[in-house]
Structure formats: structure tokens, C-alpha cells
C-alpha atoms as a PDB file:
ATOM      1  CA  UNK A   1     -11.534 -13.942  -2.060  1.00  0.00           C
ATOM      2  CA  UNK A   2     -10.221 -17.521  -2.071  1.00  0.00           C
ATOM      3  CA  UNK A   3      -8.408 -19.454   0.082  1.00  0.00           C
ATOM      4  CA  UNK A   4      -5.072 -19.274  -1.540  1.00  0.00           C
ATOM      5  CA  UNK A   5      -1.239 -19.674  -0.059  1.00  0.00           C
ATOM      6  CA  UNK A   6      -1.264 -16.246  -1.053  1.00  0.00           C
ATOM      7  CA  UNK A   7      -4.305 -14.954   0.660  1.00  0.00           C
ATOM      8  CA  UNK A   8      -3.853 -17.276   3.484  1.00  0.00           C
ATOM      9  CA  UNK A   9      -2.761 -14.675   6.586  1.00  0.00           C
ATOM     10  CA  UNK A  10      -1.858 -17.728   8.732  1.00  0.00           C
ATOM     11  CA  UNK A  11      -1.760 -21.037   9.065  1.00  0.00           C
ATOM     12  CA  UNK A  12      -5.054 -20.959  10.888  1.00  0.00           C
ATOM     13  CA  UNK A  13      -7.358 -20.004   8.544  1.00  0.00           C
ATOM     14  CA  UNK A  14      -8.132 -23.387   7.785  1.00  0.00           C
ATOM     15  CA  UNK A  15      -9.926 -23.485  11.204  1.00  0.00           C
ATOM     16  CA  UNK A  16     -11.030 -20.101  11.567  1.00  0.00           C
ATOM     17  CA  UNK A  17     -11.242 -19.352   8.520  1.00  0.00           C
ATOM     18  CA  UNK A  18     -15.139 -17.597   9.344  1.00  0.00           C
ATOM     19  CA  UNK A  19     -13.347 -15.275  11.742  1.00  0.00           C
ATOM     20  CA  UNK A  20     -10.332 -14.162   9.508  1.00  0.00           C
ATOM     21  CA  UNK A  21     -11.856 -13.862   6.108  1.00  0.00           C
ATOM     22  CA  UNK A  22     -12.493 -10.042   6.264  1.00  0.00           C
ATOM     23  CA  UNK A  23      -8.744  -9.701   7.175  1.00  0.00           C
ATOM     24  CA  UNK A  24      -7.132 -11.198   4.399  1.00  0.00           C
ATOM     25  CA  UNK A  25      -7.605  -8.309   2.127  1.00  0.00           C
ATOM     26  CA  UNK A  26      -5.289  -6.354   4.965  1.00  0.00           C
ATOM     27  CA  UNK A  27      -2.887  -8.760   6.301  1.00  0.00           C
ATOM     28  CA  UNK A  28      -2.388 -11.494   3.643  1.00  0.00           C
ATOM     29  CA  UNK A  29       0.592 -11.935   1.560  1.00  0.00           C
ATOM     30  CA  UNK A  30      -1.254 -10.682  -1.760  1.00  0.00           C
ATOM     31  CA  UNK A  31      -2.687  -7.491  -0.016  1.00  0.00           C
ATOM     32  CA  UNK A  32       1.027  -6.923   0.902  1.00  0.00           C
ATOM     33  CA  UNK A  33       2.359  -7.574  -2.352  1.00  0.00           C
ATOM     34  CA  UNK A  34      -0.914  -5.322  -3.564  1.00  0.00           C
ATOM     35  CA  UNK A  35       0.278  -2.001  -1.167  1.00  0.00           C
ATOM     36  CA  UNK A  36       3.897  -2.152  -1.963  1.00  0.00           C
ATOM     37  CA  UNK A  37       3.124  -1.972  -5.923  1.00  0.00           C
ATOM     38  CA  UNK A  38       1.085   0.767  -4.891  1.00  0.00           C
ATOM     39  CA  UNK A  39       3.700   2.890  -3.025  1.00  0.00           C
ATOM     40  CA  UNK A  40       6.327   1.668  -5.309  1.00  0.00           C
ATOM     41  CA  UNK A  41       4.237   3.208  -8.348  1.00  0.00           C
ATOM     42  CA  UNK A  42       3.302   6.870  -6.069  1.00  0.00           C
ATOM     43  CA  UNK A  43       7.265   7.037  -5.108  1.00  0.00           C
ATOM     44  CA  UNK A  44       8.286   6.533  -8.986  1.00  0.00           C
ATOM     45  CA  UNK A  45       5.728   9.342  -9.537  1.00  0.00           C
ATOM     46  CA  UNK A  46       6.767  11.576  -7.580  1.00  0.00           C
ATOM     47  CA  UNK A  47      10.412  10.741  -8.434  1.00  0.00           C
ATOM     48  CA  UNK A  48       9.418  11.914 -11.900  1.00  0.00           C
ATOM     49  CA  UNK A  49       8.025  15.224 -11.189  1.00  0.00           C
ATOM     50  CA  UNK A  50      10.787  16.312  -9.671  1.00  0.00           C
ATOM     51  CA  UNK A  51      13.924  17.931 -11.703  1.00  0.00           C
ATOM     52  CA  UNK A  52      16.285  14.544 -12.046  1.00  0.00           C
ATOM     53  CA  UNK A  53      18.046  14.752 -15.303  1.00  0.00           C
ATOM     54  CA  UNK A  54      17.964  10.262 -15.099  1.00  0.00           C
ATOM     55  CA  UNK A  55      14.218  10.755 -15.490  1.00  0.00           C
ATOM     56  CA  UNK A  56      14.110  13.269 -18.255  1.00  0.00           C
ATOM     57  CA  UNK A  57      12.959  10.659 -20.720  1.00  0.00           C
ATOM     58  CA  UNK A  58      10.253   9.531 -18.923  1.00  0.00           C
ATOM     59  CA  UNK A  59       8.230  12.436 -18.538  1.00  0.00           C
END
């Protein structure tokens, strides 16, 4: 992955950037942007199998 602001999981990557680069898809703001889409999307599912007349129409 790139070197990004995003992927960047501190301020020094630039230096040790050969030490951190297998942790940015972990620690890195777009890996925690990633996971919380994730566990947003599994909560709405589960939201929707259960009986909640506000969800009927999605189902």
C-alpha cells in the first residue's frame, strides 16, 4: 500500500517506514475507517433479522 495521510500510522513512517509497512493495514487510519464499515454493515445485519417493525421494508 502507499504512503498516504491515510495509511500513514504515525508521523514516523517517513523514517521507518521499512519497519512499519506491514502495520499499516492494522493500525492506519484507512484500516480503521475499513473495520468500522465492516462492523457497521454486520450490526445493520443483524439489526434486520431481528423482528423491528422500522426495518420491515428492508428485508
Amino acid at each position: 500500500m502507499n504512503l498516504t495521510p491515510l495509511t500513514a500510522i504515525s508521523p514516523v513512517d517517513g523514517r521507518y517506514r521499512s519497519k512499519t509497512v506491514e502495520l499499516d493495514d492494522f493500525f492506519s487510519e484507512f484500516a480503521l475507517i475499513r473495520y468500522r464499515v465492516m462492523v457497521e454493515v454486520e450490526y445493520y445485519i443483524a439489526l434486520c433479522e431481528l423482528p423491528l417493525p422500522q426495518l420491515e421494508q428492508f428485508k
